[in-house]
N, C-alpha and C. Protein backbone atom coordinates (compact mmCIF):
# COMPACT_ATOMS: atom_id res chain seq x y z
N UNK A 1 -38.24 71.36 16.91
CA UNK A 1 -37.38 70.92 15.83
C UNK A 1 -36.23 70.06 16.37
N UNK A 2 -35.55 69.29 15.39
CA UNK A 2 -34.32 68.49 15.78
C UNK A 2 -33.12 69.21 15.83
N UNK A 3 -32.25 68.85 16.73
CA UNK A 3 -31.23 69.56 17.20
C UNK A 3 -30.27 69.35 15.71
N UNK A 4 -29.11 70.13 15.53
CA UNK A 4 -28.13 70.24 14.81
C UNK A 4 -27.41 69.56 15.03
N UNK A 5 -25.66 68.90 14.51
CA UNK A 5 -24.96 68.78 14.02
C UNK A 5 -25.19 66.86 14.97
N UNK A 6 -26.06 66.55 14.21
CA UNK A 6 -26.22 65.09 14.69
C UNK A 6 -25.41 64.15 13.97
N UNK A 7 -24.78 62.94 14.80
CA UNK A 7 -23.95 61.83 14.16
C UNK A 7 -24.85 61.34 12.87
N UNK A 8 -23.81 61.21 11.61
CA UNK A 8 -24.29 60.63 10.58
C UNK A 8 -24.79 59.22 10.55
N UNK A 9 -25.55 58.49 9.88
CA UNK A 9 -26.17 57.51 10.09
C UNK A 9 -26.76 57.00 9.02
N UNK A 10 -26.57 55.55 8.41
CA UNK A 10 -26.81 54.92 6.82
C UNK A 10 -27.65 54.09 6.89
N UNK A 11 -28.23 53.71 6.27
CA UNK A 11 -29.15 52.36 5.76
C UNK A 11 -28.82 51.30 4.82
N UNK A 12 -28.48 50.11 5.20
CA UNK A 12 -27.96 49.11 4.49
C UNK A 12 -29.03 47.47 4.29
N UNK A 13 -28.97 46.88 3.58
CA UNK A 13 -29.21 45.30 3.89
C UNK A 13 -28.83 45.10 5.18
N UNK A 14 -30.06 43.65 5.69
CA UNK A 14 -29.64 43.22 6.71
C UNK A 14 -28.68 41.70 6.23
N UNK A 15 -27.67 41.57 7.22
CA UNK A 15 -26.71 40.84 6.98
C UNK A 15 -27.04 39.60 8.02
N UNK A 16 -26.52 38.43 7.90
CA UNK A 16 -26.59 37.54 9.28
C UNK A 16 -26.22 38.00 10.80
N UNK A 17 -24.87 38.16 10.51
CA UNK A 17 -24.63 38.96 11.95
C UNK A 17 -25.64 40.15 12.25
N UNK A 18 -25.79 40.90 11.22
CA UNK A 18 -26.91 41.40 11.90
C UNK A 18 -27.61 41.06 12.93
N UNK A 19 -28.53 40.45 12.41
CA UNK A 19 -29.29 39.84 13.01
C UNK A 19 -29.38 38.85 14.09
N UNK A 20 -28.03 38.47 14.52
CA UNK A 20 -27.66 38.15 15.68
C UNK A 20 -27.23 39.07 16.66
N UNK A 21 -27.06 40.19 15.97
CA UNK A 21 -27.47 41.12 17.16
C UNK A 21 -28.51 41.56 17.57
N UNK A 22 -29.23 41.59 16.50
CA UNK A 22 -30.41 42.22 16.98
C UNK A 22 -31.28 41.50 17.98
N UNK A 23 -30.85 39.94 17.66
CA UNK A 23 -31.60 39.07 18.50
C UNK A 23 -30.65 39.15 20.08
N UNK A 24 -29.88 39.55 20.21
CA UNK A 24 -29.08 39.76 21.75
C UNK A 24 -29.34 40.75 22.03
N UNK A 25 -29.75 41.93 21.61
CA UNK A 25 -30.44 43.56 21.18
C UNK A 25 -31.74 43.34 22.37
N UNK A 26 -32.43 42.39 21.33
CA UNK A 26 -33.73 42.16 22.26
C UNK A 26 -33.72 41.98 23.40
N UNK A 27 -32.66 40.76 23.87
CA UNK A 27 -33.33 40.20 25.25
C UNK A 27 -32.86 41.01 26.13
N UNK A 28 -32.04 42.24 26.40
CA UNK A 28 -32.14 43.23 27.12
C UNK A 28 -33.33 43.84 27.49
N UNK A 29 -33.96 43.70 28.54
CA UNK A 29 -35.29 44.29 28.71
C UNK A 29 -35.53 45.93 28.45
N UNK A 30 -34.26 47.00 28.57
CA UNK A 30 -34.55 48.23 28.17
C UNK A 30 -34.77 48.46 26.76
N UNK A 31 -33.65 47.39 25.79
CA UNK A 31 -33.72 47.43 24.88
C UNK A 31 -35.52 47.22 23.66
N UNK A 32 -36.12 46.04 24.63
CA UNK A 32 -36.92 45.89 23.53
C UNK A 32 -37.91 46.53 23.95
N UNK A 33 -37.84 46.66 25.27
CA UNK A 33 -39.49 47.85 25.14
C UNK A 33 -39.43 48.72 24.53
N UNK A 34 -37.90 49.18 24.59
CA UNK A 34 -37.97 50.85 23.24
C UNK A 34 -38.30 50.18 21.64
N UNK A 35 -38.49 48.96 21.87
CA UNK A 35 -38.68 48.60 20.11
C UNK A 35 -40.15 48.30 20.21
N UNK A 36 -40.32 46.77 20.18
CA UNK A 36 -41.70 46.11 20.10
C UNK A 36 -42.36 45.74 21.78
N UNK A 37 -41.57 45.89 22.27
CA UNK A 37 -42.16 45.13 23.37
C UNK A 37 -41.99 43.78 23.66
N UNK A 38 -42.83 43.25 24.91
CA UNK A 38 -42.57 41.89 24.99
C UNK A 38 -44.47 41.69 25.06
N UNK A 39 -44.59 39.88 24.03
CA UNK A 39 -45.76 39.37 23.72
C UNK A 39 -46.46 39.41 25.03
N UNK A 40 -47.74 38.99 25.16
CA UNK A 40 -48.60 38.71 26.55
C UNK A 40 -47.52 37.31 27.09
N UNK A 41 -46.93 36.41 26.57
CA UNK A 41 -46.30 35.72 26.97
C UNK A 41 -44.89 35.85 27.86
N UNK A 42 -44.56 37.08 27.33
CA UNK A 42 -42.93 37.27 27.67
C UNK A 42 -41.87 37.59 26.96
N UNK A 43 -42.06 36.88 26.14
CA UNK A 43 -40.98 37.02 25.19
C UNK A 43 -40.94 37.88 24.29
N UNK A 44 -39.36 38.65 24.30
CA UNK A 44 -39.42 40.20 23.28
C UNK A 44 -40.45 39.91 22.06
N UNK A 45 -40.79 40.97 21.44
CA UNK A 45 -41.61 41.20 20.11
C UNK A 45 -40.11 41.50 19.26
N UNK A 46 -40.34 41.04 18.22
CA UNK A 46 -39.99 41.36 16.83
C UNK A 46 -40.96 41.28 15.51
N UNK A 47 -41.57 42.13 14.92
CA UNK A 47 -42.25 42.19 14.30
C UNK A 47 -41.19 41.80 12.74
N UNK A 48 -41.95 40.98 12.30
CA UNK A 48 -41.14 40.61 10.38
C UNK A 48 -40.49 39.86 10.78
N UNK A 49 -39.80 39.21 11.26
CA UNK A 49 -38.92 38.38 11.02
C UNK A 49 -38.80 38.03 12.73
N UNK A 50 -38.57 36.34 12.87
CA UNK A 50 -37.98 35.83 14.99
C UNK A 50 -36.49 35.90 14.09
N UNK A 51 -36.03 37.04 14.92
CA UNK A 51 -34.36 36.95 15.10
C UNK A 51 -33.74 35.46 15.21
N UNK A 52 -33.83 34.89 16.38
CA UNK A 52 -33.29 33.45 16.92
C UNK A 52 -33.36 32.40 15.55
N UNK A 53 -34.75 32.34 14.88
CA UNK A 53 -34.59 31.43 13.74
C UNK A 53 -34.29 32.08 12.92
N UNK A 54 -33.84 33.00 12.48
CA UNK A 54 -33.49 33.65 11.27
C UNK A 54 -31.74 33.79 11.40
N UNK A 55 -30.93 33.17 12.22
CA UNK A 55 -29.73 32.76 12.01
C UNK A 55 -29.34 32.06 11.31
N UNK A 56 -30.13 31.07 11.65
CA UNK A 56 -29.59 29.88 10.90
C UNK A 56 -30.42 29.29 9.76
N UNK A 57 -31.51 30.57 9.12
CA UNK A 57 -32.08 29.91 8.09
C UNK A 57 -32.50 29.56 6.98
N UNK A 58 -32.44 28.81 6.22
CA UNK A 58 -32.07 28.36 4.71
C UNK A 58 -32.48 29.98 3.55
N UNK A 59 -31.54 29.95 2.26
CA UNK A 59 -31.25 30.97 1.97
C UNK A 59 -32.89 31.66 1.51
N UNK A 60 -33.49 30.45 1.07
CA UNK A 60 -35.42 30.35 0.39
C UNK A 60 -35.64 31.73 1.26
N UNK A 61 -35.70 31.13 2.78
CA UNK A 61 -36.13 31.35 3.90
C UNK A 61 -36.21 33.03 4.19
N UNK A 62 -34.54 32.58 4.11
CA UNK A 62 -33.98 34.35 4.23
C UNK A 62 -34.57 35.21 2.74
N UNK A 63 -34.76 35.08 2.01
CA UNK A 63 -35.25 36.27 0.49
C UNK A 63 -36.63 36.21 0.81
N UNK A 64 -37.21 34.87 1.49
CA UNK A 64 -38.68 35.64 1.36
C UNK A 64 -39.23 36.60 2.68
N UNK A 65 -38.12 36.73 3.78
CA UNK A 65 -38.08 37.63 4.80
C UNK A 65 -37.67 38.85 4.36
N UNK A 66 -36.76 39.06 3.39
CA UNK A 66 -36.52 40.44 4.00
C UNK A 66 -36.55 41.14 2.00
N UNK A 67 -36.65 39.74 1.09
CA UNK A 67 -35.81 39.93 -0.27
C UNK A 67 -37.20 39.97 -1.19
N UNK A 68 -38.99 40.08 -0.43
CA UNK A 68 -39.66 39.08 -1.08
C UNK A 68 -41.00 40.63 -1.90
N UNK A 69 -40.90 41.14 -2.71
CA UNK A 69 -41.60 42.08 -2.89
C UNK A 69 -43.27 42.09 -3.31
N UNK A 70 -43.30 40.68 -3.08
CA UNK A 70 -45.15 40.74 -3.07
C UNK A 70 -45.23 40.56 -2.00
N UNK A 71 -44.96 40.43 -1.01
CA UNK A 71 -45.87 40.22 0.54
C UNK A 71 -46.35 41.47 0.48
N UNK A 72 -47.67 40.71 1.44
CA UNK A 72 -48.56 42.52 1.67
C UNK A 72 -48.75 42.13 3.22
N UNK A 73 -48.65 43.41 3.68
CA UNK A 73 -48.30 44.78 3.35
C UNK A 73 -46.89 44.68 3.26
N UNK A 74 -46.23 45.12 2.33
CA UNK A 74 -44.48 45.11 2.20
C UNK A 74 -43.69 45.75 3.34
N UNK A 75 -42.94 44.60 3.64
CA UNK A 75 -42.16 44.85 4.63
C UNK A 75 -40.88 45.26 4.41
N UNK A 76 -40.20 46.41 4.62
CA UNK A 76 -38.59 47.04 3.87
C UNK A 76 -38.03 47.04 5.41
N UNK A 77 -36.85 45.62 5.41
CA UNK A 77 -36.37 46.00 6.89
C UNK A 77 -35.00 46.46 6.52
N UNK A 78 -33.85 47.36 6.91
CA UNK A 78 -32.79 48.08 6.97
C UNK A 78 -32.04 47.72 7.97
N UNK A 79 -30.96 47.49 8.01
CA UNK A 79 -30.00 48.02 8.99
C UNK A 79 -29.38 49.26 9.21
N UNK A 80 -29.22 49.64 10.60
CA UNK A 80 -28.56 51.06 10.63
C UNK A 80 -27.22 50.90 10.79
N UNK A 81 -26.44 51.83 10.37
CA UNK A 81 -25.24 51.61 10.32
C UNK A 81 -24.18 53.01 10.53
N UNK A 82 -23.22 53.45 11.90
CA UNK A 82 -23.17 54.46 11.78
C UNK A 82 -21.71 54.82 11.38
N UNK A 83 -21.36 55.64 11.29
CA UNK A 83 -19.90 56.75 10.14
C UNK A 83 -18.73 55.75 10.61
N UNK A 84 -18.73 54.78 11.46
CA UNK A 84 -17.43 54.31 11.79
C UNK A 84 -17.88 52.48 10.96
N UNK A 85 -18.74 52.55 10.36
CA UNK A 85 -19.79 51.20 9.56
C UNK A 85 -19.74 50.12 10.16
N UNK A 86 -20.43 50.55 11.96
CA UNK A 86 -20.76 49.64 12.56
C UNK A 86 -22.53 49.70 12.60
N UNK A 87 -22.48 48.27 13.06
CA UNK A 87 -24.34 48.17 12.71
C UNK A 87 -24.88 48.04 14.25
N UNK A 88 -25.76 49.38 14.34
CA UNK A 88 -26.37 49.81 15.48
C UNK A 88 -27.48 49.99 15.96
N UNK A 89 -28.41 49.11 15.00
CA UNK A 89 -29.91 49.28 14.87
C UNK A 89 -30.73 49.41 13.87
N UNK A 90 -31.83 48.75 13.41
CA UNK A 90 -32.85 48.27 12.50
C UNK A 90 -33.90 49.39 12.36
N UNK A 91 -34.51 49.64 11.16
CA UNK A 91 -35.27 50.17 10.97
C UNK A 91 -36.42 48.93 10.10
N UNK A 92 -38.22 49.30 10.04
CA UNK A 92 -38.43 48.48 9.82
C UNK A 92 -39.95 49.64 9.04
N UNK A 93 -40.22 49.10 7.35
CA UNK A 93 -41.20 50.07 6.93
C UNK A 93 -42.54 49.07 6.91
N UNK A 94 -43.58 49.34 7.10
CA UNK A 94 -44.75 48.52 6.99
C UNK A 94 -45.33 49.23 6.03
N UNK A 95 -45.14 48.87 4.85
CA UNK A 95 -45.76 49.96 3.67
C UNK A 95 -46.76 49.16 2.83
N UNK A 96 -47.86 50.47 2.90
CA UNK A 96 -49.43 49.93 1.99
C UNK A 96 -49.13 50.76 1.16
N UNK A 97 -48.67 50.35 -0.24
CA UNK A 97 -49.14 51.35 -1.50
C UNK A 97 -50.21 51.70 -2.34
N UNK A 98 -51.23 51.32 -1.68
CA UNK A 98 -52.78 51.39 -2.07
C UNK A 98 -53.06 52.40 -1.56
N UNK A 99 -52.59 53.07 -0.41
CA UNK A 99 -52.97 53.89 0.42
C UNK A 99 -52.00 55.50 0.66
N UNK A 100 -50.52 54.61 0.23
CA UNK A 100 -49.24 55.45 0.14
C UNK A 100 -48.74 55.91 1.43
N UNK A 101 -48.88 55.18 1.99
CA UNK A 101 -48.17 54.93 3.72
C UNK A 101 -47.31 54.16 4.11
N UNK A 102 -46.55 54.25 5.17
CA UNK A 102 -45.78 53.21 5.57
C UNK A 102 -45.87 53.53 7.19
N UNK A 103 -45.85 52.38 8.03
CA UNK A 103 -45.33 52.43 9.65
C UNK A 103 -44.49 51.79 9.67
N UNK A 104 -43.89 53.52 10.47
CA UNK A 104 -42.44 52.80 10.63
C UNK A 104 -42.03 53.03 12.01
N UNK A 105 -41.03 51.79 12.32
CA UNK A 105 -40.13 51.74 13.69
C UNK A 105 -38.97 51.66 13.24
N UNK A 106 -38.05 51.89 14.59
CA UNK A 106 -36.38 52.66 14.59
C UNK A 106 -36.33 52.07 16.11
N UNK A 107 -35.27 50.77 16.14
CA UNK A 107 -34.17 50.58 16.85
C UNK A 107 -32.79 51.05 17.06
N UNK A 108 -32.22 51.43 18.28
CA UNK A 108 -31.15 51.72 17.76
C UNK A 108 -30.92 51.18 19.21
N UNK A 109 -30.13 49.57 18.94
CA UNK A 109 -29.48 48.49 19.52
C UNK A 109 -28.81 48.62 20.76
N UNK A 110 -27.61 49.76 20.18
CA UNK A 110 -26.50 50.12 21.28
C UNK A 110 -26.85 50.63 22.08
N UNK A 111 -26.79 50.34 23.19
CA UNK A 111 -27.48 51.53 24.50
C UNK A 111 -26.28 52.65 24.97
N UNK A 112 -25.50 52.20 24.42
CA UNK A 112 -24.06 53.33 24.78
C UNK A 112 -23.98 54.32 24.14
N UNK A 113 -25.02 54.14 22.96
CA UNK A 113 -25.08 55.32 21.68
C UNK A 113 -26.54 55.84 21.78
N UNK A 114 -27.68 55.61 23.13
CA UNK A 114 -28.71 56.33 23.04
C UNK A 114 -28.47 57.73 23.78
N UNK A 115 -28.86 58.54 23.65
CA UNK A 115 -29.53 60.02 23.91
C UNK A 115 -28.33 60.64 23.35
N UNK A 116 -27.95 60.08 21.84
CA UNK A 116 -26.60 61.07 21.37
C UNK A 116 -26.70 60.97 20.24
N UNK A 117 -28.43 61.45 19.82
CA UNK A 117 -28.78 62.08 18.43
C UNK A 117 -28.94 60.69 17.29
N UNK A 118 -28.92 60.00 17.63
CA UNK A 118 -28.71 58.62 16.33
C UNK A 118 -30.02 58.28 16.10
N UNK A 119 -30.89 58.43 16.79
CA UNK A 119 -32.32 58.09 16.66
C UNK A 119 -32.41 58.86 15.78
N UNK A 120 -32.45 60.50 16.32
CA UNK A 120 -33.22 61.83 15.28
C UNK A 120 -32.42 61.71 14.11
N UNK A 121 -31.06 60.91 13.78
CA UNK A 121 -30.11 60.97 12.86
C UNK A 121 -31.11 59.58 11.60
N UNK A 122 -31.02 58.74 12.23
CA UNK A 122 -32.16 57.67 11.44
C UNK A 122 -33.60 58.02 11.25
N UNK A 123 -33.91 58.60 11.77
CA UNK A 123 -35.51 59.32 11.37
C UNK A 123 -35.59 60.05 10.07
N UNK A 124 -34.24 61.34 10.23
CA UNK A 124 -34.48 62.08 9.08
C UNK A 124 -34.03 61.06 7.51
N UNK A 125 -33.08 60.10 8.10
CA UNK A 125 -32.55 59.35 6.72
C UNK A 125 -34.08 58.22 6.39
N UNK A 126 -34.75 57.72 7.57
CA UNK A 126 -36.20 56.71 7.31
C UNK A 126 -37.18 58.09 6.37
N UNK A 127 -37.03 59.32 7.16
CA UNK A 127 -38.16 60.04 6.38
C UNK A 127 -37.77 60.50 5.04
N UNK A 128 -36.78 60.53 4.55
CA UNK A 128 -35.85 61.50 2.92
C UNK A 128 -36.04 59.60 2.61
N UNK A 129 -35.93 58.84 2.94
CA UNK A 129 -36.21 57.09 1.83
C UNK A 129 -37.45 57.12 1.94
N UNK A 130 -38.61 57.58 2.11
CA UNK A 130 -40.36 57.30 2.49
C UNK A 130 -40.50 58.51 1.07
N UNK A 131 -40.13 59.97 1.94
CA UNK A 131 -41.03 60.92 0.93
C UNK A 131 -40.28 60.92 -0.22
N UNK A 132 -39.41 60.79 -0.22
CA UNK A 132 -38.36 61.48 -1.20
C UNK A 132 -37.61 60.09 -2.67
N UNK A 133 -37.48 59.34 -1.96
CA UNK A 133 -37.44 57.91 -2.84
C UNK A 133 -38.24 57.03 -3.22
N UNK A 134 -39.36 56.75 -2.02
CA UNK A 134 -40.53 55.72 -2.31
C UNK A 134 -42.01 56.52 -2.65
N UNK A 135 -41.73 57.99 -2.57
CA UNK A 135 -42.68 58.87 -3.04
C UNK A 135 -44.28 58.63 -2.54
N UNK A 136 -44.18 58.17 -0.90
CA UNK A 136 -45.35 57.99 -0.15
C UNK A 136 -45.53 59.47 0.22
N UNK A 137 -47.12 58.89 0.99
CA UNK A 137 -47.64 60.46 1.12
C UNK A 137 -47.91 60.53 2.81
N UNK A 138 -47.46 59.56 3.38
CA UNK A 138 -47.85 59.45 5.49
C UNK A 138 -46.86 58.40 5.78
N UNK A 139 -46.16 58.95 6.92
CA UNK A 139 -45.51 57.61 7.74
C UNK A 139 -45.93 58.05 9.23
N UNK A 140 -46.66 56.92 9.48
CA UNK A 140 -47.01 57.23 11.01
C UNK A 140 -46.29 55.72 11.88
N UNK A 141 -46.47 56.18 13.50
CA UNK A 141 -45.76 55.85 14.10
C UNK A 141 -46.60 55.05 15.40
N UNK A 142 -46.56 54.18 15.88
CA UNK A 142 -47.03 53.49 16.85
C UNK A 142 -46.44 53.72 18.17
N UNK A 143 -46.82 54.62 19.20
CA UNK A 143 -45.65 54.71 20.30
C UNK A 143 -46.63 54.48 21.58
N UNK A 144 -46.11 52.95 22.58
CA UNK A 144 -46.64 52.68 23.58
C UNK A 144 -46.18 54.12 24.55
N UNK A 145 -47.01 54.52 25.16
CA UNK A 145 -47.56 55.62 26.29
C UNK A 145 -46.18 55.82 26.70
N UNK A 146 -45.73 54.87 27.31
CA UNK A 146 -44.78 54.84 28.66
C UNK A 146 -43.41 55.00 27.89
N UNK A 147 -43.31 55.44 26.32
CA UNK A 147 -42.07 55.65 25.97
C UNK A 147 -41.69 57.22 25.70
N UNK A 148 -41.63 57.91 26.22
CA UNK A 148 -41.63 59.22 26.19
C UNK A 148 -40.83 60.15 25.47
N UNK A 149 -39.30 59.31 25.17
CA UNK A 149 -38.39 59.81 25.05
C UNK A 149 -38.71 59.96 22.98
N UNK A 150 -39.46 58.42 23.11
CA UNK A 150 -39.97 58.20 21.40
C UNK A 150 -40.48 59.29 20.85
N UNK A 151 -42.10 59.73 21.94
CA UNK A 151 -42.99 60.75 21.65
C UNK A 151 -42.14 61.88 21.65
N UNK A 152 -41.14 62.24 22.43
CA UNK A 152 -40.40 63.67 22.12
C UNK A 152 -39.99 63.83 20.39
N UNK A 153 -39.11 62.55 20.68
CA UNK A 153 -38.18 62.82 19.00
C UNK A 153 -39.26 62.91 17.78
N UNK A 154 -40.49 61.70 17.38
CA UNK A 154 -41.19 62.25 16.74
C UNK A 154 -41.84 63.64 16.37
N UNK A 155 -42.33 64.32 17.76
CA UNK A 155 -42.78 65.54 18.02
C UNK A 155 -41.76 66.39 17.36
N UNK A 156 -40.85 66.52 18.16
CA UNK A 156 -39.28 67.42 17.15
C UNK A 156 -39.49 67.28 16.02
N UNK A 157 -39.75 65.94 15.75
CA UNK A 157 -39.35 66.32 13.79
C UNK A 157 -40.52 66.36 13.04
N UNK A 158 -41.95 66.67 13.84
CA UNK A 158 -42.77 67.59 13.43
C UNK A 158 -44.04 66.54 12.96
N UNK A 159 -43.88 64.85 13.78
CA UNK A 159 -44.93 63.75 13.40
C UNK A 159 -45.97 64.58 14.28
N UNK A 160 -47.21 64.42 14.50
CA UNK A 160 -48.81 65.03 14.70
C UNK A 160 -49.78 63.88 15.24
N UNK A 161 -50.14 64.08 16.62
CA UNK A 161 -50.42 63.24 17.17
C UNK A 161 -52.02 62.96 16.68
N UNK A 162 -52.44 61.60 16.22
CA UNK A 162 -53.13 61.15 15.56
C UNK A 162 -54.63 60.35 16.05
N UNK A 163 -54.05 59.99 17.01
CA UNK A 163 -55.23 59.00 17.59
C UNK A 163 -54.57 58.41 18.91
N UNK A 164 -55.35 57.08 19.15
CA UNK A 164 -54.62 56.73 20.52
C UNK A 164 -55.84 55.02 20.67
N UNK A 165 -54.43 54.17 20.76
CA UNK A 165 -55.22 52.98 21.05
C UNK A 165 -55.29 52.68 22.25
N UNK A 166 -56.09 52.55 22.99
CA UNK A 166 -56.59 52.13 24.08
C UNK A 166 -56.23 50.75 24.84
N UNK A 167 -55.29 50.81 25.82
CA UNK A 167 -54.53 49.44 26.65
C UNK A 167 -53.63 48.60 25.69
N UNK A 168 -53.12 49.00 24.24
CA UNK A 168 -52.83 48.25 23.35
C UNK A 168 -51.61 47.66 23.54
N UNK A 169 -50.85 47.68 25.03
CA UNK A 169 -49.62 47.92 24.90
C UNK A 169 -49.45 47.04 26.18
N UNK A 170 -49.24 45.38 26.66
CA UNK A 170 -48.81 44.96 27.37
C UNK A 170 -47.40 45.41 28.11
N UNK A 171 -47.33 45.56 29.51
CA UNK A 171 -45.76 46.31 30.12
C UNK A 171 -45.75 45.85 31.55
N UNK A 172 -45.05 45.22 31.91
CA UNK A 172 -44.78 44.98 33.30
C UNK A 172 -45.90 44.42 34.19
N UNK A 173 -46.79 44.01 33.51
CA UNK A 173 -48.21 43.29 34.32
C UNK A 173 -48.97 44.09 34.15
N UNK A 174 -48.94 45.29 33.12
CA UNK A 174 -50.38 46.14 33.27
C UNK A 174 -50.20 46.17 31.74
N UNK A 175 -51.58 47.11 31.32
CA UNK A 175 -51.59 47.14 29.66
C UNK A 175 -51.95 48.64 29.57
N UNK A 176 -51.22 49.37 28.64
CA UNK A 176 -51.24 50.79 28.63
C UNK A 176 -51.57 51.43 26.88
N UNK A 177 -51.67 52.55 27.14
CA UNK A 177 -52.35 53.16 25.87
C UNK A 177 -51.36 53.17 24.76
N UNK A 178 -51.51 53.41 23.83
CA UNK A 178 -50.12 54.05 22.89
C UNK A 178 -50.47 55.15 21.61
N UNK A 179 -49.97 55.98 21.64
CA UNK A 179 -50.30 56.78 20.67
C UNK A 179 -49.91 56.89 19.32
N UNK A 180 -50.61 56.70 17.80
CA UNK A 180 -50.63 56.99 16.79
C UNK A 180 -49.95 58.52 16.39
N UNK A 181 -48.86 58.54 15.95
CA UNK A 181 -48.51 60.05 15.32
C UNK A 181 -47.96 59.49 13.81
N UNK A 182 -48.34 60.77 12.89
CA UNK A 182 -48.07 60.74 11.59
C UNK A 182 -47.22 61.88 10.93
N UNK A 183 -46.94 62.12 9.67
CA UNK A 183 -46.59 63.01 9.59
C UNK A 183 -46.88 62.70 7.88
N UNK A 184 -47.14 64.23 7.43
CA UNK A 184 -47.63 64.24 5.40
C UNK A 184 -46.65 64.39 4.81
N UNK A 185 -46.42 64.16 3.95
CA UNK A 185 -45.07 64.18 2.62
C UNK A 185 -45.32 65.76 2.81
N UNK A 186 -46.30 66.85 2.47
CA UNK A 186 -46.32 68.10 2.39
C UNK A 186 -45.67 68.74 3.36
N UNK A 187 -46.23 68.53 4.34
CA UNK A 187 -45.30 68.95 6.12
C UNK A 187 -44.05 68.11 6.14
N UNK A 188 -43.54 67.58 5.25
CA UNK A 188 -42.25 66.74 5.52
C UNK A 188 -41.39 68.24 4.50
N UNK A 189 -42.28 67.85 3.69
CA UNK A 189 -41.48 69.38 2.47
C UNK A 189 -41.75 70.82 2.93
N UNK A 190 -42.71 71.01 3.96
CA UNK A 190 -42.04 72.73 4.13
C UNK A 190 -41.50 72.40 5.58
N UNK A 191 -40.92 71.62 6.30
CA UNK A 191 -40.43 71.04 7.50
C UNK A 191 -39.10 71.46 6.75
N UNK A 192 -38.63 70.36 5.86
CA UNK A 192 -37.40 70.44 5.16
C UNK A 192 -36.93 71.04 4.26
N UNK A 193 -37.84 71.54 3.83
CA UNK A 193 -37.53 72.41 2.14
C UNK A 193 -35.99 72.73 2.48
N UNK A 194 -35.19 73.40 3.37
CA UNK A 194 -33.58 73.33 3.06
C UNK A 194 -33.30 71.68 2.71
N UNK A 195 -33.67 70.89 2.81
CA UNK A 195 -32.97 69.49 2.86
C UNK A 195 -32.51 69.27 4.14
N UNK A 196 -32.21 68.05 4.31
CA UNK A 196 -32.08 67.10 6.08
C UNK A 196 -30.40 67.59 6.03
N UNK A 197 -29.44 67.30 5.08
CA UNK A 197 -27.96 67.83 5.42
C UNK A 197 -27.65 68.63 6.06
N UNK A 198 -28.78 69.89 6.54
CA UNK A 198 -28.18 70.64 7.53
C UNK A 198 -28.54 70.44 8.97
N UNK A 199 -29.28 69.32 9.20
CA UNK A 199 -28.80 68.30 10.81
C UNK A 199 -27.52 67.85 10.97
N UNK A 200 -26.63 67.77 9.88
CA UNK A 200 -25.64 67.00 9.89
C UNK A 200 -24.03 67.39 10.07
C-alpha cells in the first residue's frame, strides 16, 4: 500500500510556460527516461505533443493539442501542480472509450521533489479523475524494465502486473523489456472504499 500523509498535489490545464518546462524537464537525461524515454534516434520522447514546437505555436495549433475532443484515442494532458501552485509535472491519459480504458503516464519534472511522495500523491488524484469522474473501468501502465522505482509505486497502489513487451524499450545502446500493469475500477473501489483523503 501507499504510504500516509503524502504532499498534496492538483491537476490543472497546461499553460505555455508549462510547457517550457517540460521541454527543459526533458533534456535532462534522468529526467526523461523516468518519462518516455529517448527515440532510436536520441532525442527525448514526448508522447502528444514536441514540447520545443509547442511554445511558440499558433492558438489553432495549441486547442487541437491539448483542447481537441475527437482525436482518437483521446488524449487528456494535465499539469501537476503542487500546494505551494507551482507546476511540477505532467500527467498524460491515452483514453479508448470503446473499451473504457485509459494509459496513463506521470512526470514529475522536479528532481528535488522526487522520492518525497508526489508521484504516489498524483497517482491517487490520476486514479479518483479515471474511476471516479471519467467512470472508466482499467488504467494500465507502460513501465520500461530498468525503471524500478515506477514498478514499486504502481505495485503499492495495487496496479497488477499484466503482460510484458519484449525489447520494447530503447536505453543506453541496448533495448530492454517493459512491463504492462493495470489496475480495475472494482480493485480501485475496495483498494479505496475509505476514499484517497486519507493519504493526505
Amino acid at each position: 500500500m501507499l504510504r500516509k500523509n503524502l504532499p498534496k498535489t492538483f491537476l490543472r490545464d497546461v499553460s505555455r510556460d508549462d510547457v517550457k518546462r517540460v521541454h527543459s524537464w526533458i533534456e535532462d537525461e534522468e529526467v526523461s527516461e523516468s518519462w518516455f524515454g529517448r527515440y532510436n534516434y536520441g532525442d527525448p520522447a514526448h508522447l502528444g505533443y514536441d514540447p520545443k514546437k509547442m511554445i511558440d505555436a499558433s492558438e489553432s495549433e495549441w486547442d487541437r493539442t491539448f483542447n481537441d475532443p475527437n482525436h482518437e484515442p483521446h488524449r487528456t494532458i494535465l499539469s501537476v501542480i503542487n500546494e505551494k501552485d507551482e507546476h511540477i509535472g505532467e500527467i498524460q491519459l491515452s483514453i479508448d472509450e470503446a473499451l473504457g480504458d485509459a494509459q496513463l503516464s506521470i512526470l514529475i519534472g522536479r528532481k528535488d521533489l522526487w522520492h518525497q511522495g508526489y508521484g504516489s500523491s498524483v497517482l491517487l488524484i490520476a486514479m479518483q479523475y479515471v474511476f471516479e469522474k471519467l467512470q472508466l473501468y482499467r488504467i494500465w501502465v507502460d513501465i520500461p524494465e530498468y525503471n524500478q522505482n515506477a514498478r514499486t509505486l504502481f505495485d503499492h497502489a495495487g496496479f497488477k502486473h499484466e503482460g510484458t513487451l519484449r525489447k520494447s524499450r530503447p536505453h543506453e545502446g541496448a533495448r530492454f523489456n517493459s512491463v504492462i500493469m493495470g489496475i480495475l475500477s472494482q480493485e480501485y473501489n475496495s483498494l479505496y472504499e475509505s476514499g484517497i483523503s486519507q493519504y493526505f
